[in-house]
Structure formats: C-alpha cells, structure tokens
N, C-alpha and C. Protein backbone atom coordinates (compact mmCIF):
# COMPACT_ATOMS: atom_id res chain seq x y z
N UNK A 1 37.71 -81.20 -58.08
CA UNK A 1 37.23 -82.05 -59.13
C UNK A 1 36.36 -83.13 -58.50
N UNK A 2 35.32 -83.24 -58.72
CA UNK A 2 33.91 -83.68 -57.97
C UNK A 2 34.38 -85.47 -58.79
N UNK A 3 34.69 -85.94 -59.55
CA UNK A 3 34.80 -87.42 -59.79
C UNK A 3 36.32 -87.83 -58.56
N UNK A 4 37.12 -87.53 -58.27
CA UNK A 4 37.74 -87.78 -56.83
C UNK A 4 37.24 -88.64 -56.04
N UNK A 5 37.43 -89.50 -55.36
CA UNK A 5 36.47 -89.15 -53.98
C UNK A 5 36.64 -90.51 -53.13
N UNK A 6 36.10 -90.81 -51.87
CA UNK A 6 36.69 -91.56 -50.93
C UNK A 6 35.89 -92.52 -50.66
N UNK A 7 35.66 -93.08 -49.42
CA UNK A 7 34.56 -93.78 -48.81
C UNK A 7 33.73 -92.88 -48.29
N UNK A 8 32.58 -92.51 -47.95
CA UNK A 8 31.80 -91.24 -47.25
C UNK A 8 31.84 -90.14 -48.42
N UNK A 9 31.93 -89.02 -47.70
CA UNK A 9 32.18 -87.62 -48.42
C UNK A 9 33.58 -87.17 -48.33
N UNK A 10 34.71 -87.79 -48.30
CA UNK A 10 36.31 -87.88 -48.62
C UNK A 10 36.31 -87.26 -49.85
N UNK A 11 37.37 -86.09 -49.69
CA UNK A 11 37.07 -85.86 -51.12
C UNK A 11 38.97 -84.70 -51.50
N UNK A 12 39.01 -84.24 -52.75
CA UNK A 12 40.10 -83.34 -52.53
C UNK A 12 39.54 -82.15 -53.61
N UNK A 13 40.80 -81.09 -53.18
CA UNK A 13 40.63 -80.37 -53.66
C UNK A 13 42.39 -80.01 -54.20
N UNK A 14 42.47 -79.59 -56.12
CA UNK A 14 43.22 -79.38 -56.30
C UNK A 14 43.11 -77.75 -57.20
N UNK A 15 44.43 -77.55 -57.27
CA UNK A 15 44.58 -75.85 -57.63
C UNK A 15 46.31 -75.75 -58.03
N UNK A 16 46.09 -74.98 -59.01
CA UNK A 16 47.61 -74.53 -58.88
C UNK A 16 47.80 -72.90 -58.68
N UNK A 17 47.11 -72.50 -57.36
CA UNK A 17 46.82 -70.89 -57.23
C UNK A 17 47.13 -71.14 -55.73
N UNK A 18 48.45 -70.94 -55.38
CA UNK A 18 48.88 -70.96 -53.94
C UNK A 18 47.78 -70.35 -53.06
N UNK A 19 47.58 -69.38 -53.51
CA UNK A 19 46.44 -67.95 -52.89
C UNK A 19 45.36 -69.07 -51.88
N UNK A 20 44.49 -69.59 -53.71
CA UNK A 20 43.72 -70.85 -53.14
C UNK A 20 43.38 -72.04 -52.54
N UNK A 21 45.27 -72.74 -52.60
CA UNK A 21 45.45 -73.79 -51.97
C UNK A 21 45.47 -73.51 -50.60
N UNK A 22 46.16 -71.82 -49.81
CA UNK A 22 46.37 -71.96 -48.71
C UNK A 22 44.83 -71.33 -48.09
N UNK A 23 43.84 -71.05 -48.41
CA UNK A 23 42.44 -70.66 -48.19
C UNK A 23 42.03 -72.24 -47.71
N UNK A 24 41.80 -73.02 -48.67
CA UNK A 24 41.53 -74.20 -48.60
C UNK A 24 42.08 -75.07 -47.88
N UNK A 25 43.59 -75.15 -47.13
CA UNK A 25 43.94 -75.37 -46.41
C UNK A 25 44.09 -74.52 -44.97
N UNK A 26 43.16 -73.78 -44.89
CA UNK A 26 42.67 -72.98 -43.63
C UNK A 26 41.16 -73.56 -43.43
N UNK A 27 40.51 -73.73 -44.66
CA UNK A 27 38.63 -74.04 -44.12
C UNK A 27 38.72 -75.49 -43.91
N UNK A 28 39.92 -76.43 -44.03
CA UNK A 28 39.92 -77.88 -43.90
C UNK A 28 40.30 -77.78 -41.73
N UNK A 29 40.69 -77.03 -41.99
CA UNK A 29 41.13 -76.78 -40.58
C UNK A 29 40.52 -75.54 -39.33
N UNK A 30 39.04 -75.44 -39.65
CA UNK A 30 38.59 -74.91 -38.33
C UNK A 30 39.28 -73.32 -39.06
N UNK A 31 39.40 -73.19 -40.17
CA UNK A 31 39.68 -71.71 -40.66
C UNK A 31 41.02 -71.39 -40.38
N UNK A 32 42.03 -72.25 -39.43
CA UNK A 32 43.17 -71.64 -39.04
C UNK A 32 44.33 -72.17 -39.45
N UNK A 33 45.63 -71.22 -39.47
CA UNK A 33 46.25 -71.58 -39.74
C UNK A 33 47.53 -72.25 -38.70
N UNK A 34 47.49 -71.31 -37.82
CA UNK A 34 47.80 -71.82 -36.58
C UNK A 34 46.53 -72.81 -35.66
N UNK A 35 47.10 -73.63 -34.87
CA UNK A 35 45.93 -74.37 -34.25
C UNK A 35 45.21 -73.03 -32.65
N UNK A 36 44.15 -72.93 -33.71
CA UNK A 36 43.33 -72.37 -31.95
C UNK A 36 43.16 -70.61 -32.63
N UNK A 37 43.61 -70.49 -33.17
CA UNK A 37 44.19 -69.18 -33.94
C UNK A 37 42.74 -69.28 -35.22
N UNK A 38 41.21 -69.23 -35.30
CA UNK A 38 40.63 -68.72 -36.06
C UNK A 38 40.63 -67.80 -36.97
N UNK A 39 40.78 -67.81 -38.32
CA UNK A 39 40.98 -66.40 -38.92
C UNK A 39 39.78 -66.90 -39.83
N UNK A 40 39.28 -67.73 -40.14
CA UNK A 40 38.29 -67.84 -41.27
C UNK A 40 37.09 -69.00 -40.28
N UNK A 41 36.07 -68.77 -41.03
CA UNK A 41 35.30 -69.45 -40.62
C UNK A 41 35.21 -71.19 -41.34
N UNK A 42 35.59 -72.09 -40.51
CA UNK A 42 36.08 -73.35 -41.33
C UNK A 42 35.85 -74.58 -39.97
N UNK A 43 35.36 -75.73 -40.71
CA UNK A 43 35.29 -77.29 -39.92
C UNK A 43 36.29 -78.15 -40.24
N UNK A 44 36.50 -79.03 -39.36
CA UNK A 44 37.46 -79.91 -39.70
C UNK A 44 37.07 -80.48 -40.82
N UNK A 45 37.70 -80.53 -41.89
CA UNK A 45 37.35 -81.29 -43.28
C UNK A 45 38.93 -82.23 -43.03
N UNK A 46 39.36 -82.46 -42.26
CA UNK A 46 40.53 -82.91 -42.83
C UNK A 46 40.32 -84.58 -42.89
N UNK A 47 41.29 -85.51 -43.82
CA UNK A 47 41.35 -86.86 -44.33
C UNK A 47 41.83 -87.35 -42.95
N UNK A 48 41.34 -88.85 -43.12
CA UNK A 48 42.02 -89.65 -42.02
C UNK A 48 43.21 -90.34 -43.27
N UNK A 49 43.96 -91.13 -42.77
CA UNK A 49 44.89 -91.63 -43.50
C UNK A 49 44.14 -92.46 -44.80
N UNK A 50 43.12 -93.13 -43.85
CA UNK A 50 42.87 -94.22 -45.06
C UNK A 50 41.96 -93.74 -46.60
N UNK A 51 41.07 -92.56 -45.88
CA UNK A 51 40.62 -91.39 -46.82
C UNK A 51 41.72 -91.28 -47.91
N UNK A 52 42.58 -90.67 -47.43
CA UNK A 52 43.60 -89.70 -48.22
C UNK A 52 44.69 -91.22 -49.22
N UNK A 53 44.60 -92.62 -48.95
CA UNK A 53 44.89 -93.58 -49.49
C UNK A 53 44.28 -93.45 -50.41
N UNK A 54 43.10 -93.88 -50.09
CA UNK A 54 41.61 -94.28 -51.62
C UNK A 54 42.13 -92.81 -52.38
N UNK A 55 42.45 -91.91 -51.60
CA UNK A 55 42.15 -90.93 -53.01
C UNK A 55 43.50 -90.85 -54.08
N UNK A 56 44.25 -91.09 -53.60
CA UNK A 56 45.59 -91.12 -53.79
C UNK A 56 45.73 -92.45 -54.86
N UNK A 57 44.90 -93.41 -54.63
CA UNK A 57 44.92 -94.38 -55.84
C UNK A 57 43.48 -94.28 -57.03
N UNK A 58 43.18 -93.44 -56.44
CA UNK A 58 42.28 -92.56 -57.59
C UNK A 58 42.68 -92.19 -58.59
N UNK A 59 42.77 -90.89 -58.23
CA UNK A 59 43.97 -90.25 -58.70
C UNK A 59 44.74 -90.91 -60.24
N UNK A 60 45.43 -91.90 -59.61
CA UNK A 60 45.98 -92.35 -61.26
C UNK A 60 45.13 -92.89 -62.02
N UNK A 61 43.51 -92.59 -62.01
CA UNK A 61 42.53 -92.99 -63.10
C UNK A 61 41.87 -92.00 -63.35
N UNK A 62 41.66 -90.76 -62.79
CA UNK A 62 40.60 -89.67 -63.02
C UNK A 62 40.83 -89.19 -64.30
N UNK A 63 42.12 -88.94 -65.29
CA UNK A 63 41.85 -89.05 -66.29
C UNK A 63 41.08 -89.83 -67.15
N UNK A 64 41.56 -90.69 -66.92
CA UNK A 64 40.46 -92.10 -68.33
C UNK A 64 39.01 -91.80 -67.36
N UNK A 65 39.00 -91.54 -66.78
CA UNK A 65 37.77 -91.55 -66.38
C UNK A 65 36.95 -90.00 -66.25
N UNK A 66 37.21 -88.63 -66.57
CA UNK A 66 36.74 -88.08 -67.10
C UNK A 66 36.39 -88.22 -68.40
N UNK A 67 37.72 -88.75 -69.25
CA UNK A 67 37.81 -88.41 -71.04
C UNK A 67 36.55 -90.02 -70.84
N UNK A 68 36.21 -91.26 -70.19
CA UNK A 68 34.95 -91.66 -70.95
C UNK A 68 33.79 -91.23 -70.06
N UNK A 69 33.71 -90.36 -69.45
CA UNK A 69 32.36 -89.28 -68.94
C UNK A 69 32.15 -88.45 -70.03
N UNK A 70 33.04 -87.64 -70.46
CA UNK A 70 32.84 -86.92 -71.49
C UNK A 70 32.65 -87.91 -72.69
N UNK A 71 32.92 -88.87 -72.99
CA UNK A 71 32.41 -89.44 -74.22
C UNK A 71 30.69 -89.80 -74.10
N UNK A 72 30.72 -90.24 -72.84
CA UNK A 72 28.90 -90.51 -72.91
C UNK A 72 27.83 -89.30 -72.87
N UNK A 73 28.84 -88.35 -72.00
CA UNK A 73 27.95 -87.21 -72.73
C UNK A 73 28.07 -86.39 -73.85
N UNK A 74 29.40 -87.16 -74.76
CA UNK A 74 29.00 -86.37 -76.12
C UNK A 74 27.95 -87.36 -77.01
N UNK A 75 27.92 -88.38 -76.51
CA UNK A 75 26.70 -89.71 -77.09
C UNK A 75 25.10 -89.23 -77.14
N UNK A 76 25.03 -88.91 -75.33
CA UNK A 76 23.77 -88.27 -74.93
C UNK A 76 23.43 -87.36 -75.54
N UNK A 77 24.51 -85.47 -75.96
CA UNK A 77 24.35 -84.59 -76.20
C UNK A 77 23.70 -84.75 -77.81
N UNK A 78 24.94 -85.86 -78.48
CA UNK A 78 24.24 -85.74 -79.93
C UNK A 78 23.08 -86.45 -80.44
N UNK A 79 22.95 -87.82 -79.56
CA UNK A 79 21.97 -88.86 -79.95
C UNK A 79 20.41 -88.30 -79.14
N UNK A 80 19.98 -87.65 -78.06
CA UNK A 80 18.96 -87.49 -77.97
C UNK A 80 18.18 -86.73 -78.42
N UNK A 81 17.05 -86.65 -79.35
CA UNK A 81 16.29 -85.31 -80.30
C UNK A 81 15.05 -85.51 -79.72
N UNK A 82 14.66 -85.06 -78.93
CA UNK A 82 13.69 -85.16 -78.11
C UNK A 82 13.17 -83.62 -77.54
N UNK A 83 11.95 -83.20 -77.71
CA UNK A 83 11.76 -81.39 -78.13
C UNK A 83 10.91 -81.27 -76.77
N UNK A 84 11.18 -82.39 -75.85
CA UNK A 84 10.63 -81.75 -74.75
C UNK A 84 11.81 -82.33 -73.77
N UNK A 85 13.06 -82.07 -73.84
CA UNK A 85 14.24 -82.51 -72.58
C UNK A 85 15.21 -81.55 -73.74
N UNK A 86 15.51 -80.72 -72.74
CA UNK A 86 16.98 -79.77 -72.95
C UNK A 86 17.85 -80.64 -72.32
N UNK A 87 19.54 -80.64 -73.02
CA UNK A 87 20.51 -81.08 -72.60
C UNK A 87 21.83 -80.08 -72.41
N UNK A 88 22.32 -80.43 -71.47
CA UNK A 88 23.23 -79.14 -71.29
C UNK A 88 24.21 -78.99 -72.31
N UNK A 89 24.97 -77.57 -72.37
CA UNK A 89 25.18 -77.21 -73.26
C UNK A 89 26.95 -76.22 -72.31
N UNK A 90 28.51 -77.20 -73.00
CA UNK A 90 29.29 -76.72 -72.63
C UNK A 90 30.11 -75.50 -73.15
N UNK A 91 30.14 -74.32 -72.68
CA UNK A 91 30.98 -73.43 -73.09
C UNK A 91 32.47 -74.07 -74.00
N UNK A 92 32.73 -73.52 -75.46
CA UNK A 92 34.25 -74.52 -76.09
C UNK A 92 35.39 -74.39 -75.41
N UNK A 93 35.24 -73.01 -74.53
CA UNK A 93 36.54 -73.29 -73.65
C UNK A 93 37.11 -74.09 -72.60
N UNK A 94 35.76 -74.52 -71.96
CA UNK A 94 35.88 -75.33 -71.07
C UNK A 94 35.70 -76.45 -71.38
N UNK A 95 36.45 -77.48 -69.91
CA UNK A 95 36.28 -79.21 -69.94
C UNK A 95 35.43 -79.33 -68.95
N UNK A 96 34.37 -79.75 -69.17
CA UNK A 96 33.75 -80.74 -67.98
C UNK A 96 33.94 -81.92 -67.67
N UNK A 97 33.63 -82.59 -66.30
CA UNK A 97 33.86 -83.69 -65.96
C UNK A 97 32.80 -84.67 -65.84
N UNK A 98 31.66 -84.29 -65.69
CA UNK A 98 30.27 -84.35 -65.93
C UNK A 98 30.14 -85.48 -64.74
N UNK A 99 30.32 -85.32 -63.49
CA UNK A 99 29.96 -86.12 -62.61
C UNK A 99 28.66 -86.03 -62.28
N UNK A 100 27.79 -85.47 -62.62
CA UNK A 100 26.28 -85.23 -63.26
C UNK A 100 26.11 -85.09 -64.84
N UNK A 101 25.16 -85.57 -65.15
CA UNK A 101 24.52 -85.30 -66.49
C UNK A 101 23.01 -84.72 -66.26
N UNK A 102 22.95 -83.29 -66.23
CA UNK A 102 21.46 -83.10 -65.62
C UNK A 102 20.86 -82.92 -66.98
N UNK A 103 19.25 -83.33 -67.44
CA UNK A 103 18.82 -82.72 -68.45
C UNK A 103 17.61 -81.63 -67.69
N UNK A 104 16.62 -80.63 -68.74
CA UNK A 104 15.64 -80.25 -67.82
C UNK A 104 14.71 -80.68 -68.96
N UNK A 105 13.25 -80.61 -67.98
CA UNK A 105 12.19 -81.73 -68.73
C UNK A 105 10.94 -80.77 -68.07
N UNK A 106 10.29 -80.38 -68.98
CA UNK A 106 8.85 -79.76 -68.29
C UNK A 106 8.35 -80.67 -67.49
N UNK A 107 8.17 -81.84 -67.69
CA UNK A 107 7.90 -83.15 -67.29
C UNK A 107 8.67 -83.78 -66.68
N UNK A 108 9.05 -83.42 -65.78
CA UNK A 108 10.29 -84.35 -65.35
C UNK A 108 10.04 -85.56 -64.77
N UNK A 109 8.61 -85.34 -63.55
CA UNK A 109 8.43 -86.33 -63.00
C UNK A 109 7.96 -87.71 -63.86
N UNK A 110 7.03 -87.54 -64.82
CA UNK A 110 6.75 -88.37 -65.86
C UNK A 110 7.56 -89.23 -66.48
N UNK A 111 9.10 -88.37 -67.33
CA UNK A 111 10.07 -88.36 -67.58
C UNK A 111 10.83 -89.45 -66.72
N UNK A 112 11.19 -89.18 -65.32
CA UNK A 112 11.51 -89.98 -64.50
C UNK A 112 10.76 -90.70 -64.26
N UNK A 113 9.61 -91.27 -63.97
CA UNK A 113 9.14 -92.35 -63.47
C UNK A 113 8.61 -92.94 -65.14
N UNK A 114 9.02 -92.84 -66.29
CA UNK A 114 9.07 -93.65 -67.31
C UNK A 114 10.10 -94.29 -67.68
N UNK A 115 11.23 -93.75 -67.34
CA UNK A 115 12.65 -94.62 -67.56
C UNK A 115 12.82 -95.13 -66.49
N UNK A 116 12.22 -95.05 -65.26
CA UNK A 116 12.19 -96.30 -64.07
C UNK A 116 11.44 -97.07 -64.55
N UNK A 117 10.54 -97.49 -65.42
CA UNK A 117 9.34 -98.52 -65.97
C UNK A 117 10.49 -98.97 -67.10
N UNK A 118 11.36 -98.50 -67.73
CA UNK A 118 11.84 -98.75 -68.62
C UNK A 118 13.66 -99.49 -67.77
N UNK A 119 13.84 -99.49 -66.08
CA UNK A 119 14.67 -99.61 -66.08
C UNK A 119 16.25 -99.21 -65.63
N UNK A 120 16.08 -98.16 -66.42
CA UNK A 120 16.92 -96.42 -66.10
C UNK A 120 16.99 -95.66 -64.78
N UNK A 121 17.54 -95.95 -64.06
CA UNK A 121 17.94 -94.99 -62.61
C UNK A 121 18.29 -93.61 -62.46
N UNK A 122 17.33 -92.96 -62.79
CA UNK A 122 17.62 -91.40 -62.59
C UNK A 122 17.94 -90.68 -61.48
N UNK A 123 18.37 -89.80 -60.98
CA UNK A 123 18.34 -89.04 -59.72
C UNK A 123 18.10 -87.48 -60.30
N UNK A 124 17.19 -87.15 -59.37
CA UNK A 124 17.20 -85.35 -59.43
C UNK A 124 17.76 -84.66 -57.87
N UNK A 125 19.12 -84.01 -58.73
CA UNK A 125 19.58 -83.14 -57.75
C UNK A 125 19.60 -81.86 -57.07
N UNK A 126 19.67 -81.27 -56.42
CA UNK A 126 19.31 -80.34 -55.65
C UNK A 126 18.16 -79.91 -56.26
N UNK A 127 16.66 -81.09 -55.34
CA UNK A 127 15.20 -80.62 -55.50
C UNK A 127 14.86 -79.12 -54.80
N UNK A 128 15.42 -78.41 -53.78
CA UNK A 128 15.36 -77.63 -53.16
C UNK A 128 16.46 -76.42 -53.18
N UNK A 129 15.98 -75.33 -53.85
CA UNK A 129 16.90 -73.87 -53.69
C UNK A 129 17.40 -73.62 -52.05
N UNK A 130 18.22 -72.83 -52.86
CA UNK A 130 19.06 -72.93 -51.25
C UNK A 130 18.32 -71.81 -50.66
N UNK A 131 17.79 -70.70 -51.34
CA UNK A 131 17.36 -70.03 -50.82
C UNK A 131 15.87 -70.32 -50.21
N UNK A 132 15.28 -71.57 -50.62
CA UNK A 132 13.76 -71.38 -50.44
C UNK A 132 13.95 -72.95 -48.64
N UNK A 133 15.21 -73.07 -48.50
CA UNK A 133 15.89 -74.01 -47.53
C UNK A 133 15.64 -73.42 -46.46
N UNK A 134 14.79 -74.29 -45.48
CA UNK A 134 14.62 -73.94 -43.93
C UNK A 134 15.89 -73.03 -43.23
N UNK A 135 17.06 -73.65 -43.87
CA UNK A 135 17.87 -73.21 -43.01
C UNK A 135 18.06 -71.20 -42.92
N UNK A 136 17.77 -71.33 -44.36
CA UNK A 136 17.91 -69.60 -44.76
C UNK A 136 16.45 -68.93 -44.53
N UNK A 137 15.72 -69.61 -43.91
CA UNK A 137 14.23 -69.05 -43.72
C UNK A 137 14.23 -67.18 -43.55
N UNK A 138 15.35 -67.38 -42.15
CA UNK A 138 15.38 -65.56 -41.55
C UNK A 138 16.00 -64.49 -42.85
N UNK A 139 16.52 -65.35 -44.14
CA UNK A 139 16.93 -63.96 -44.80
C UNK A 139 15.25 -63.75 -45.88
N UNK A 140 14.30 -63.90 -45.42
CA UNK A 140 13.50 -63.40 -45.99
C UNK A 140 13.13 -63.86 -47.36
N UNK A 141 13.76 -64.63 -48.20
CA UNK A 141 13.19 -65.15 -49.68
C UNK A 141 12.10 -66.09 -49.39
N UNK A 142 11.41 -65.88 -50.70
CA UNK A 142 10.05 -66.40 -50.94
C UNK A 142 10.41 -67.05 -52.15
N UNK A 143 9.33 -67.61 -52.15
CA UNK A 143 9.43 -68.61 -53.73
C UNK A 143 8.98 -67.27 -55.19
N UNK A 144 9.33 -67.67 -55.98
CA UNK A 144 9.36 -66.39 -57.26
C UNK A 144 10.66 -65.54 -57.16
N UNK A 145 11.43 -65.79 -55.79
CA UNK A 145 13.02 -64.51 -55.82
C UNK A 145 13.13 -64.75 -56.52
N UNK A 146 13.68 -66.40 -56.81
CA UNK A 146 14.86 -66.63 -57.74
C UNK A 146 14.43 -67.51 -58.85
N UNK A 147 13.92 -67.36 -60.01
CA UNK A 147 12.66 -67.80 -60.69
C UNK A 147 13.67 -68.92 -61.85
N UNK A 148 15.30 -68.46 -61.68
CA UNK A 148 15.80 -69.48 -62.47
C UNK A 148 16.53 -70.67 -61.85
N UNK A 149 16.76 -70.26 -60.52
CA UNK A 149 16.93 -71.58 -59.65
C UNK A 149 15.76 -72.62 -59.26
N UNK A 150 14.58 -71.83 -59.15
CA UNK A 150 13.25 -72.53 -59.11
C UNK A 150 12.98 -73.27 -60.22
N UNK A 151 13.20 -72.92 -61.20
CA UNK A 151 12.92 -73.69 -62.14
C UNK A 151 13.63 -74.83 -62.61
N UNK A 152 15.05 -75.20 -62.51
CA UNK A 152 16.06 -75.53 -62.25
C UNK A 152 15.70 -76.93 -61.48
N UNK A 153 15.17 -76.52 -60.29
CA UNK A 153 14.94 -77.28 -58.88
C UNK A 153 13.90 -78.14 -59.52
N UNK A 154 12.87 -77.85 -60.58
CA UNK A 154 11.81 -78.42 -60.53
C UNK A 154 11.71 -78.97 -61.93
N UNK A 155 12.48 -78.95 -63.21
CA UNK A 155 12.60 -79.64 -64.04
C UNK A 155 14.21 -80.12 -64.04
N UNK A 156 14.90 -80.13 -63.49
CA UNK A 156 16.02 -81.14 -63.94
C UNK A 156 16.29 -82.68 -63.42
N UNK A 157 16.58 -83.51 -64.20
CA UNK A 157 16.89 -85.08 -63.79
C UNK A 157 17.94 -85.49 -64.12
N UNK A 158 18.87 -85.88 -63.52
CA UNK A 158 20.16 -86.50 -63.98
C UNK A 158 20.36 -87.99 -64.51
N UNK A 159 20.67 -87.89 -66.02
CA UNK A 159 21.03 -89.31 -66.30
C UNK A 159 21.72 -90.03 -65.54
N UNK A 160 21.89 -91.22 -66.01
CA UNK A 160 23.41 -92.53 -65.35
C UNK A 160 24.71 -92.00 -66.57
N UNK A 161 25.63 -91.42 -65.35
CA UNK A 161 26.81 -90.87 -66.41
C UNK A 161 28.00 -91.90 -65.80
N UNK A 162 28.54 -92.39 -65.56
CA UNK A 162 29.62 -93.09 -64.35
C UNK A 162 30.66 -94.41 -65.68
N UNK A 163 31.91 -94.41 -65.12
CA UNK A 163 32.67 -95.44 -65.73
C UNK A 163 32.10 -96.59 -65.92
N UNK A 164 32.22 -97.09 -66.93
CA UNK A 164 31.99 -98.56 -67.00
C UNK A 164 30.80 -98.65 -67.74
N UNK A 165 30.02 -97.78 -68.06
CA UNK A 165 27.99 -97.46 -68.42
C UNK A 165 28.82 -97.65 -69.96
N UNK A 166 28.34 -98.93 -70.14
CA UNK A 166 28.96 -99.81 -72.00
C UNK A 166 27.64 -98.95 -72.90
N UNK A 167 28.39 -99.23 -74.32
CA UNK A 167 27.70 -98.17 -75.10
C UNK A 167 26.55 -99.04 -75.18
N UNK A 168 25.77 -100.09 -75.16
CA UNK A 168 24.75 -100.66 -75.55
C UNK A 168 23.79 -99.91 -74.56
N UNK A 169 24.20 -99.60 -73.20
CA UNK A 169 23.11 -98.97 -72.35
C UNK A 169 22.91 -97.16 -72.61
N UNK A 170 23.79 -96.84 -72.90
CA UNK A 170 23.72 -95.73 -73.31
C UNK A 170 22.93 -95.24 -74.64
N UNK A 171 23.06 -95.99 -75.45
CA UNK A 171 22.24 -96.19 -76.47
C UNK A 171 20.86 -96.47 -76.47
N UNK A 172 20.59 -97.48 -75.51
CA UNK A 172 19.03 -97.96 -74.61
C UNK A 172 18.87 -96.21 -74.07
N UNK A 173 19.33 -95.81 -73.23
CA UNK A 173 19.30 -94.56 -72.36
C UNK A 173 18.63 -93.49 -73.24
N UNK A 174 19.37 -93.48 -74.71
CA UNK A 174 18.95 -92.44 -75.83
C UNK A 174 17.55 -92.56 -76.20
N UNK A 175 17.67 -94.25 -76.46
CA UNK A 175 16.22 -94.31 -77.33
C UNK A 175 15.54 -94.34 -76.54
N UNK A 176 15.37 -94.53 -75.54
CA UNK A 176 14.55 -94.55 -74.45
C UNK A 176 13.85 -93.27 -74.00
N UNK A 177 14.76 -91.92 -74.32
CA UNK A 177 14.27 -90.65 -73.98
C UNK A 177 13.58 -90.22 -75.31
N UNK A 178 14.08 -90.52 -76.39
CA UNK A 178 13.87 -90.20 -77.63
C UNK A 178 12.23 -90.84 -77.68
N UNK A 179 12.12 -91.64 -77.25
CA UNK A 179 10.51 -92.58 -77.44
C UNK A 179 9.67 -91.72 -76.47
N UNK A 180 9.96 -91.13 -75.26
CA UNK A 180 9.24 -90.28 -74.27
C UNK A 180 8.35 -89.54 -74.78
C-alpha cells in the first residue's frame, strides 16, 4: 500500500497470502532465506529500527487517510468537465488509494505549465517507459513497441491528491482545469 511510508524510500508491504508474505520476505533479504543461501534474486530492502517506527505509527492513520484520498478524488472525478483531460476511471470492485491522481491531457505540457501560472503543483510520473529506458537498451525495443505506455508517458499529469488538501483548494484545482 503505496500511502505507508517512512523517511527516504521506507516503506511496507502487507498481504494476507503467506505464499506472498514469505517471497517478500526473501527479496527484502538478498533473496534468501537462510543468510548466504541465495534462492531468489533480492537486495537488502530491510528497515532500520527507526524506519520500521515511523511506519508503525502510520499505520494507525492510513485508513482516514485513504477514505479522504478517495474523497478528493471522487470531487475531482465528478467536478471536472473538461473534453480535453481524461480522468481515471476505477473498476466497482476495487478500492483505490490514489497516492497519485494521474489525469491524461493531449496537452499536458500546456495543461501543466497553466496551473503552475495559476499556482497548482503538478507532477508527471513515470515520463519514461521502461522499455524505451537506457537501462533495457540490449532487449531491443524501439519507440512505437509499446504505443500505450508511450502514450501514457507523454500525456499524463498528476494532480495534488495528499491529506489535509481542504475542499476550497480542491475546488480552485477543478475550476481551474475546467477554465483550461
């Protein structure tokens, strides 16, 4: 659950799928389960004490603090009518936590650098496919493989979704896209 989280990149991971908990407690540890004993490919991810504190007094807020993430993006979802920004759109079975609010915008850059004139702190996340990433250069993809991650990469901007964002700014946030 990506709203978690520590000082740095501290972070947890929860499950109630033993299967998964003990996977996850092998890639926190150099893949092993014994020390020295590799069976998976894994880095030390593990908490220092004071990490595993902060998260631990987290924790008793990540509720109220999903259920008002999800309220600002049911604000965003219904209040913006704006025919050039798509807003995401949740399956009814599922809960999101919306530690992003991405919209996509033919325009994005415009888009973004008008609600910075207006104020509004946007971020766009993952500008770069993983596949079109230096690091994956040798498996051969080109730009056009993957034509819905590309696109993805190059129109989405993430609103300000985070605790505490009072409805008066959120409301500014709406009309603000709505006027775009």
């Amino acid at each position: 659950m990506k709203p978690i989280g520590a000082f740095g990149d501290g972070g947890a991971v929860t499950t109630n799928n033993k299967e998964v908990a003990e996977k996850v407690k092998m890639l926190r540890n150099y893949g092993s389960k014994i020390k020295y004993k590799h069976e998976l490919l894994g880095i030390n991810s593990r908490l220092d004490e004071i990490q595993a504190a902060i998260i631990g007094v987290n924790l008793k807020y990540v509720e109220a603090g999903n259920a008002e993430r999800n309220m600002i993006a049911t604000k965003y979802k219904t209040g913006i009518n704006n025919a050039k920004v798509i807003v995401p759109k949740v399956r009814p079975e599922t809960y999101h936590v919306y530690h992003v609010f991405p919209l996509l915008c033919d325009d994005r850059d415009a888009l973004h650098d008008y609600l910075e004139t207006k104020g509004i702190h946007t971020q766009i996340h993952y500008p770069i496919t993983c596949h079109l990433a230096p690091c994956y250069s040798d498996m051969g993809y080109k730009e056009g493989d993957i034509p819905q991650s590309e696109y993805y990469a190059t129109h989405e901007l993430s609103l300000p979704i985070y605790v505490g964002l009072t409805d008066e700014e959120v409301e500014y946030i709406i009309s603000s896209i709505n006027e775009f």
